[in-house]
Protein backbone atom coordinates (compact mmCIF):
# COMPACT_ATOMS: atom_id res chain seq x y z
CA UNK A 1 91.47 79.82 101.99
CA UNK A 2 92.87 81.23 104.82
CA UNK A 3 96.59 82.60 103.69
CA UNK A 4 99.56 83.24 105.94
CA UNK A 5 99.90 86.12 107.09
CA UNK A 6 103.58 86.32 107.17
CA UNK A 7 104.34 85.96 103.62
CA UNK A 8 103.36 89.74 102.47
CA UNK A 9 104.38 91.58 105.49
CA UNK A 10 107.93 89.27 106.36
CA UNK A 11 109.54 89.87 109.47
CA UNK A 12 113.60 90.97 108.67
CA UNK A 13 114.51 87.87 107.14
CA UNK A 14 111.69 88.84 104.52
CA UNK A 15 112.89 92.25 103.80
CA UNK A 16 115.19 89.93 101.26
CA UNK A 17 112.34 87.90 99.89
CA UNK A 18 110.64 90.45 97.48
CA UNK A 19 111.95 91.95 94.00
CA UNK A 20 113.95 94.47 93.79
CA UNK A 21 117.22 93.32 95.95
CA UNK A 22 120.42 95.08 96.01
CA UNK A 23 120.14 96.04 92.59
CA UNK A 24 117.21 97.59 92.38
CA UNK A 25 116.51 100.55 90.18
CA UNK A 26 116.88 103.65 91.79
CA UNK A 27 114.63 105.16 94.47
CA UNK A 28 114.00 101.64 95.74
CA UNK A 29 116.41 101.65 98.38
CA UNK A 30 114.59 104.64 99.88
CA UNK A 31 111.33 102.90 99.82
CA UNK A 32 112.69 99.76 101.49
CA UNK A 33 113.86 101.17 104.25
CA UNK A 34 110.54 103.95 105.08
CA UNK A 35 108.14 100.55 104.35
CA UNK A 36 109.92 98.78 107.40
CA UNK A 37 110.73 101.96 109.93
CA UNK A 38 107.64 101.00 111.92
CA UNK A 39 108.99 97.41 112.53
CA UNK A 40 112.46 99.06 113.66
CA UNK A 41 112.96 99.86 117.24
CA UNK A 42 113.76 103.84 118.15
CA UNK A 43 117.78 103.30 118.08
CA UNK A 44 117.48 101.92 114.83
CA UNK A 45 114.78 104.15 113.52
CA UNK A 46 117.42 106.68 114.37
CA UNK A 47 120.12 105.07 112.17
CA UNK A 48 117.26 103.87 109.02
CA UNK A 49 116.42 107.83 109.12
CA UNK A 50 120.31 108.73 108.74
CA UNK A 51 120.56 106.24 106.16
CA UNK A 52 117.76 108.43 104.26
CA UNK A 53 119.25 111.79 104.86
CA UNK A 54 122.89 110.76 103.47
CA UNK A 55 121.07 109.44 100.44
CA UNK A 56 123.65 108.93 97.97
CA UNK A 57 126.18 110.51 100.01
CA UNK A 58 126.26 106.99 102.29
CA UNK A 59 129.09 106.21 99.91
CA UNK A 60 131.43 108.26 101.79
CA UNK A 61 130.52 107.69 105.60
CA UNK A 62 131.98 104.37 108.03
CA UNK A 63 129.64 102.56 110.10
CA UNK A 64 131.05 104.71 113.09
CA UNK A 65 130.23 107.83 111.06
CA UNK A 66 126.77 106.70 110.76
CA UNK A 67 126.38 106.03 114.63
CA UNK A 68 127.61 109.39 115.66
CA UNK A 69 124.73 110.44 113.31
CA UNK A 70 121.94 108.54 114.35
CA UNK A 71 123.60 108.92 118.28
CA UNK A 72 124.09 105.39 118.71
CA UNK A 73 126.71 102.26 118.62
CA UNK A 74 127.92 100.83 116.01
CA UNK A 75 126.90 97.61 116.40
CA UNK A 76 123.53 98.99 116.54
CA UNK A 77 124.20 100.10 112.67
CA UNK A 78 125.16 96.86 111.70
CA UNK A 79 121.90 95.00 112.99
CA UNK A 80 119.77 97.91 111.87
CA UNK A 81 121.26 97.24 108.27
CA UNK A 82 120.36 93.39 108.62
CA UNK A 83 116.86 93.54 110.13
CA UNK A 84 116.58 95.91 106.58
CA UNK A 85 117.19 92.80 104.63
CA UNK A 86 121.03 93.64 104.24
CA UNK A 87 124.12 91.49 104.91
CA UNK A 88 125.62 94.54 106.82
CA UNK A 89 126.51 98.21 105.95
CA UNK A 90 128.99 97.66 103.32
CA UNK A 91 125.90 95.97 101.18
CA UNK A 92 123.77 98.76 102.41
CA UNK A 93 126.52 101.39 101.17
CA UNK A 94 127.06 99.55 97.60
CA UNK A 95 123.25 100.06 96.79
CA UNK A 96 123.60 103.62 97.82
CA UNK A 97 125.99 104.06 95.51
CA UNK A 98 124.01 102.22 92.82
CA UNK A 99 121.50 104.48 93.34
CA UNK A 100 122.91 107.85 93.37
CA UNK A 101 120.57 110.44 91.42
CA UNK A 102 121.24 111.41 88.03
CA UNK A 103 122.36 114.91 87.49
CA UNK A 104 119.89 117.65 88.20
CA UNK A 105 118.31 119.31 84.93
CA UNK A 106 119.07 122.90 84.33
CA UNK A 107 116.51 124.91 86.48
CA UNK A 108 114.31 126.82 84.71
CA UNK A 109 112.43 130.31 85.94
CA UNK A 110 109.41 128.31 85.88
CA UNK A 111 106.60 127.44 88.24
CA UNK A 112 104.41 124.94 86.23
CA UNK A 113 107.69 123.08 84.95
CA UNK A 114 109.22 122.83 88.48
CA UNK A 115 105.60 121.51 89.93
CA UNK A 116 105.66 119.17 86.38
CA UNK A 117 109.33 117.85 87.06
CA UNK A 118 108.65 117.35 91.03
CA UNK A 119 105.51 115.12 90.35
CA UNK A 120 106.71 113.21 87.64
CA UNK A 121 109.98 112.82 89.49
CA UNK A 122 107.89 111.49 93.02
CA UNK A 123 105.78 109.50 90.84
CA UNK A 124 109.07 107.51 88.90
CA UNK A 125 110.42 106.88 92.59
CA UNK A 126 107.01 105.64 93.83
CA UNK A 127 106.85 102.88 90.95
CA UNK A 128 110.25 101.82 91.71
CA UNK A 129 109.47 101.48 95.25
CA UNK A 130 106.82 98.94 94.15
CA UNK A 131 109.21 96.72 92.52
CA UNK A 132 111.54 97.53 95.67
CA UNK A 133 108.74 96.38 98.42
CA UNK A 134 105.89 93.87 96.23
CA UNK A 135 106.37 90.57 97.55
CA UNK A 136 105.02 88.47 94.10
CA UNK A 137 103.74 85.79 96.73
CA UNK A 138 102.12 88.11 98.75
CA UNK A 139 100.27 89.32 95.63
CA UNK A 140 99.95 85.73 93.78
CA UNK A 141 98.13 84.44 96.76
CA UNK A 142 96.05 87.66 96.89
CA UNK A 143 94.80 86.90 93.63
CA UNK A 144 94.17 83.29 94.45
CA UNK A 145 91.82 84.23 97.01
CA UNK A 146 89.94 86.97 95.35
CA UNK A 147 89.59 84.22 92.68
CA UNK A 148 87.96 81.37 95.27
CA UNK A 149 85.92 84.51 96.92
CA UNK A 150 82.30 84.23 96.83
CA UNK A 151 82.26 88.10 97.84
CA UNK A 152 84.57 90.66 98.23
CA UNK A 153 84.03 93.95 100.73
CA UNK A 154 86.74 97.09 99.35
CA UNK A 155 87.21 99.86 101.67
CA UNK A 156 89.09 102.58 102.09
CA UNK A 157 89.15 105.95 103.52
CA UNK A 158 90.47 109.50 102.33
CA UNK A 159 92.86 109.58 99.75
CA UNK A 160 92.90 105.84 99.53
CA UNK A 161 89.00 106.17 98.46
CA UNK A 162 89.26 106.48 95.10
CA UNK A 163 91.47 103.59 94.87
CA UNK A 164 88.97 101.81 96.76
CA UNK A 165 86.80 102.64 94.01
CA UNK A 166 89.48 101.75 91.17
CA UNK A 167 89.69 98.45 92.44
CA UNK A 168 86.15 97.62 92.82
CA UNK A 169 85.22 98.84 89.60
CA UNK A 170 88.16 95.97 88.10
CA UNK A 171 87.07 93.30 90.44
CA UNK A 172 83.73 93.69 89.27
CA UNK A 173 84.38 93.97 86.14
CA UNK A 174 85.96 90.50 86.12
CA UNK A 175 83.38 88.69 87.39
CA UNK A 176 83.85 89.28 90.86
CA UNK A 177 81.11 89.89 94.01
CA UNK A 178 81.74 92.91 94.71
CA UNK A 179 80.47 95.59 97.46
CA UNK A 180 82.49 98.85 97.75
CA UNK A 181 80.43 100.73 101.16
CA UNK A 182 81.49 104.71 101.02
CA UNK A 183 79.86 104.56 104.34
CA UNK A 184 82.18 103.38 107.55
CA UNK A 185 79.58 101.80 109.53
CA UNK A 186 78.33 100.48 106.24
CA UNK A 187 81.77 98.72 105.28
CA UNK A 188 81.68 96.97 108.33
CA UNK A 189 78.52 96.04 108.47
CA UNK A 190 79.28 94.35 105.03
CA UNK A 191 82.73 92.93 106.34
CA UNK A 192 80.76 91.46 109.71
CA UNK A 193 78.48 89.70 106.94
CA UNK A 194 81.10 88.26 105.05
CA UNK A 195 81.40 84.17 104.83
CA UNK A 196 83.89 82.34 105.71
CA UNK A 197 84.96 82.37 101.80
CA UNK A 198 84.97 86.21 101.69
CA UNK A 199 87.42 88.50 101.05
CA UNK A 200 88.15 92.52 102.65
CA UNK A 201 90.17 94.19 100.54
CA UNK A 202 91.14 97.03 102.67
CA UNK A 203 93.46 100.14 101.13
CA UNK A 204 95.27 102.40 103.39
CA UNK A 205 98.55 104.22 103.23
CA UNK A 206 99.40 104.60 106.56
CA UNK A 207 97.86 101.42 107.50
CA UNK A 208 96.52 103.30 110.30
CA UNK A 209 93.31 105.06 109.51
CA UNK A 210 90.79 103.65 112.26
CA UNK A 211 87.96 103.22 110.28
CA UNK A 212 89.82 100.79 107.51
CA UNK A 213 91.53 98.68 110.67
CA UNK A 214 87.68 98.40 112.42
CA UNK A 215 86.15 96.99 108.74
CA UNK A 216 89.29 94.74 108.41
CA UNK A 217 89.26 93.43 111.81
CA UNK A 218 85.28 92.94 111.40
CA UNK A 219 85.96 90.85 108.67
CA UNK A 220 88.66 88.62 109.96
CA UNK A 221 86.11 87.84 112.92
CA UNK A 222 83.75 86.74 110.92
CA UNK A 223 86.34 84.13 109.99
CA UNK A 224 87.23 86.02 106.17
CA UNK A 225 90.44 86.69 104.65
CA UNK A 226 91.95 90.29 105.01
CA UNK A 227 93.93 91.34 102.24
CA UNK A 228 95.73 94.50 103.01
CA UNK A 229 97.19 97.21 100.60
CA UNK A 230 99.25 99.52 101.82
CA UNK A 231 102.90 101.84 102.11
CA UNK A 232 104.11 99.87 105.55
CA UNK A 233 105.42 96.27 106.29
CA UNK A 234 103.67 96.65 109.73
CA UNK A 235 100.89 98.66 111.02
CA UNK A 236 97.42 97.91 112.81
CA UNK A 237 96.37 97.09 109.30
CA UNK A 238 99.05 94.68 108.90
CA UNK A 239 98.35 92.84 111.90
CA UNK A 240 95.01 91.41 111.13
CA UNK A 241 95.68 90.96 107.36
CA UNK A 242 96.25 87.10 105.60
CA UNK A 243 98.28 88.91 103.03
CA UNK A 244 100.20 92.43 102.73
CA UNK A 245 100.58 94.04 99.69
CA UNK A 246 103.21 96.61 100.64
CA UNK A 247 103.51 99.05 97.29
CA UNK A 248 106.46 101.92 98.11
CA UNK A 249 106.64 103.20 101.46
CA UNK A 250 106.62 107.22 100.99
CA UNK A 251 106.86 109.76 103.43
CA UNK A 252 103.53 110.76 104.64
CA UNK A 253 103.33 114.06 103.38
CA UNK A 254 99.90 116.22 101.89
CA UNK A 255 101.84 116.60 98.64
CA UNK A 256 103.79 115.22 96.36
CA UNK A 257 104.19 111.71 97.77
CA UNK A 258 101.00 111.04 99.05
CA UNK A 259 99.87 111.59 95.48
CA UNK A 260 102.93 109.38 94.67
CA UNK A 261 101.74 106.92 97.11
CA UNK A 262 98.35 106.47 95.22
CA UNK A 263 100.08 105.79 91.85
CA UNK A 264 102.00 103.22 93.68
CA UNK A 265 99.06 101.58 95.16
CA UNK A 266 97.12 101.69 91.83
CA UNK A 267 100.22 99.67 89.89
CA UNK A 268 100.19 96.96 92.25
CA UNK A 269 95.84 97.04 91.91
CA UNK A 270 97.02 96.34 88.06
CA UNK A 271 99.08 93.68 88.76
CA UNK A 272 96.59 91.97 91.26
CA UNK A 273 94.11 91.68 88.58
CA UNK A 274 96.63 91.06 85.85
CA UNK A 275 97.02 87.59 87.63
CA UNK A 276 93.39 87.40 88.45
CA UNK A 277 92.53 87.41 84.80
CA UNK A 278 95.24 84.66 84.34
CA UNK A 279 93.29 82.37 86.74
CA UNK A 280 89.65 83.10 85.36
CA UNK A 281 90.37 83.69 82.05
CA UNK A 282 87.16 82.77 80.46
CA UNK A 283 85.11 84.62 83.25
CA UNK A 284 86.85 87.71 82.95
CA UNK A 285 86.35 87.74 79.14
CA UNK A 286 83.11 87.47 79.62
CA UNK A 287 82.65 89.82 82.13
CA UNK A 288 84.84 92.33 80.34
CA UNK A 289 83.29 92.05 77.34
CA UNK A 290 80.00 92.84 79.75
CA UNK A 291 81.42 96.39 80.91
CA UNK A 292 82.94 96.87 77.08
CA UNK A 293 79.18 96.89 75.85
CA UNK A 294 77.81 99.11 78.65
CA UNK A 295 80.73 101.39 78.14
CA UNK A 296 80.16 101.24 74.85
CA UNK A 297 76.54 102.39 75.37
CA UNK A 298 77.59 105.90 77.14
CA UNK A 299 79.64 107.12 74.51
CA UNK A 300 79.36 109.18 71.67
């Protein structure tokens, strides 16, 4: 059941593969390009983070305006723009402009409708980064092989907890093996155990956070699938993952998009078992019709 471990994460000829293209809604353009600047080398880091602070005002800048900007060559612009999944800048300039933000609303002397218009505003962009970054056949064969998994270890650390939780609490409640460790040494314990068969689910943001990367990596040694969810095309996570479930790519901030980020992660945990339920359908009715009774039982 092993899956290949190119298809979610895609090198730059797979920045093109997933939904969202060049006329995705807005926001997505944004998410692209911060979901692949750890791939990018420093020049064109440089030139993706110029790209980000134009925004909209791309539109009016030439690749040479771009360079002086990012304090490179041109040429460097151009091949930044392709390993991004673009053709070249002028493709990269046309979605800009596609994208340009919708006219501000009227401010208002207000501190709980500013926080209420910046969160719902982060939390729009996040979901259209999903559509932006989701490969589907990253996250059809993810399903596929939490379907064919005789147990699954979730773990996460941190903010990415509670999705941990989320999705265990689904996969469970479909019918799946399920073992969701709070503890670190516990997860991968659990992930070292894991057959051949088994699945580590592992959620992280950053993709970085040591403790997810030592479960996931216990698990692929002990010869079980890794399938990662997380906000970056590549990271350690990445690396020892069968499948990458990239889901936005926001800036890593203790705020607004980091709360964003988890709203994004939690779609693309709907999706997953959307599709599981279309491959077990008469398991998961059973199974949900399990946790409706139970549920049923705690309520008033």
């Amino acid at each position: 059941m092993e899956q290949n471990s190119t298809s979610g994460a895609g090198g730059a000829d797979g920045a093109t593969s997933g939904p969202g293209g060049a006329d995705g809604p807005r926001g997505s353009l944004s998410a692209r390009i911060r979901a692949r600047l750890p791939e990018l080398r420093e020049t064109e880091a440089r030139v993706a983070r110029a790209v980000l602070e134009q925004g909209a005002g791309l539109v009016h800048l030439s690749v040479s305006d771009v360079a002086a900007l990012a304090g490179t060559a041109s040429s460097t612009v151009v091949r930044t723009c392709q390993r991004l999944g673009f053709r070249g800048f002028q493709e990269l300039k046309l979605q800009a402009a596609r994208q340009a933000p919708e006219s501000p609303a009227p401010l208002v002397d207000e501190p709980a409708a500013h926080a209420l218009a910046a969160t719902l505003r982060a939390s729009r962009e996040a979901l259209d980064g999903v559509a932006a970054t989701l490969d589907t056949g990253a996250l059809a064969a993810a399903a596929e092989a939490l379907h064919t998994a005789s147990r699954v270890v979730v773990v996460g650390a941190g903010l990415s907890g509670a999705v941990a939780l989320d999705v265990a609490y689904r996969l469970r409640a479909l019918g799946c093996q399920v073992d969701a460790p709070p503890d670190p040494l516990t997860a991968q314990l659990a992930a070292a155990q894991l057959p051949p068969d088994g699945v580590c689910l592992a959620i992280s943001h950053t993709g970085a956070t040591r403790t997810t990367v030592d479960t996931a990596r216990r698990a692929r040694a002990a010869g079980a699938s890794v399938v990662t969810l997380t906000s970056y095309a590549r990271s350690p996570l990445s690396e020892t993952s069968s499948q990458v479930l990239v889901a936005g790519g926001q800036d890593l901030v203790f705020g607004l998009e980091t709360s964003a980020s988890r709203i994004a992660h939690l779609a693309a945990v709907d999706a997953l078992t959307h599709l599981l339920m279309g491959l077990r359908p008469e398991t998961a009715r059973r199974h949900l019709d399990l946790s409706a009774d139970i549920t049923a039982d705690h309520a008033y």
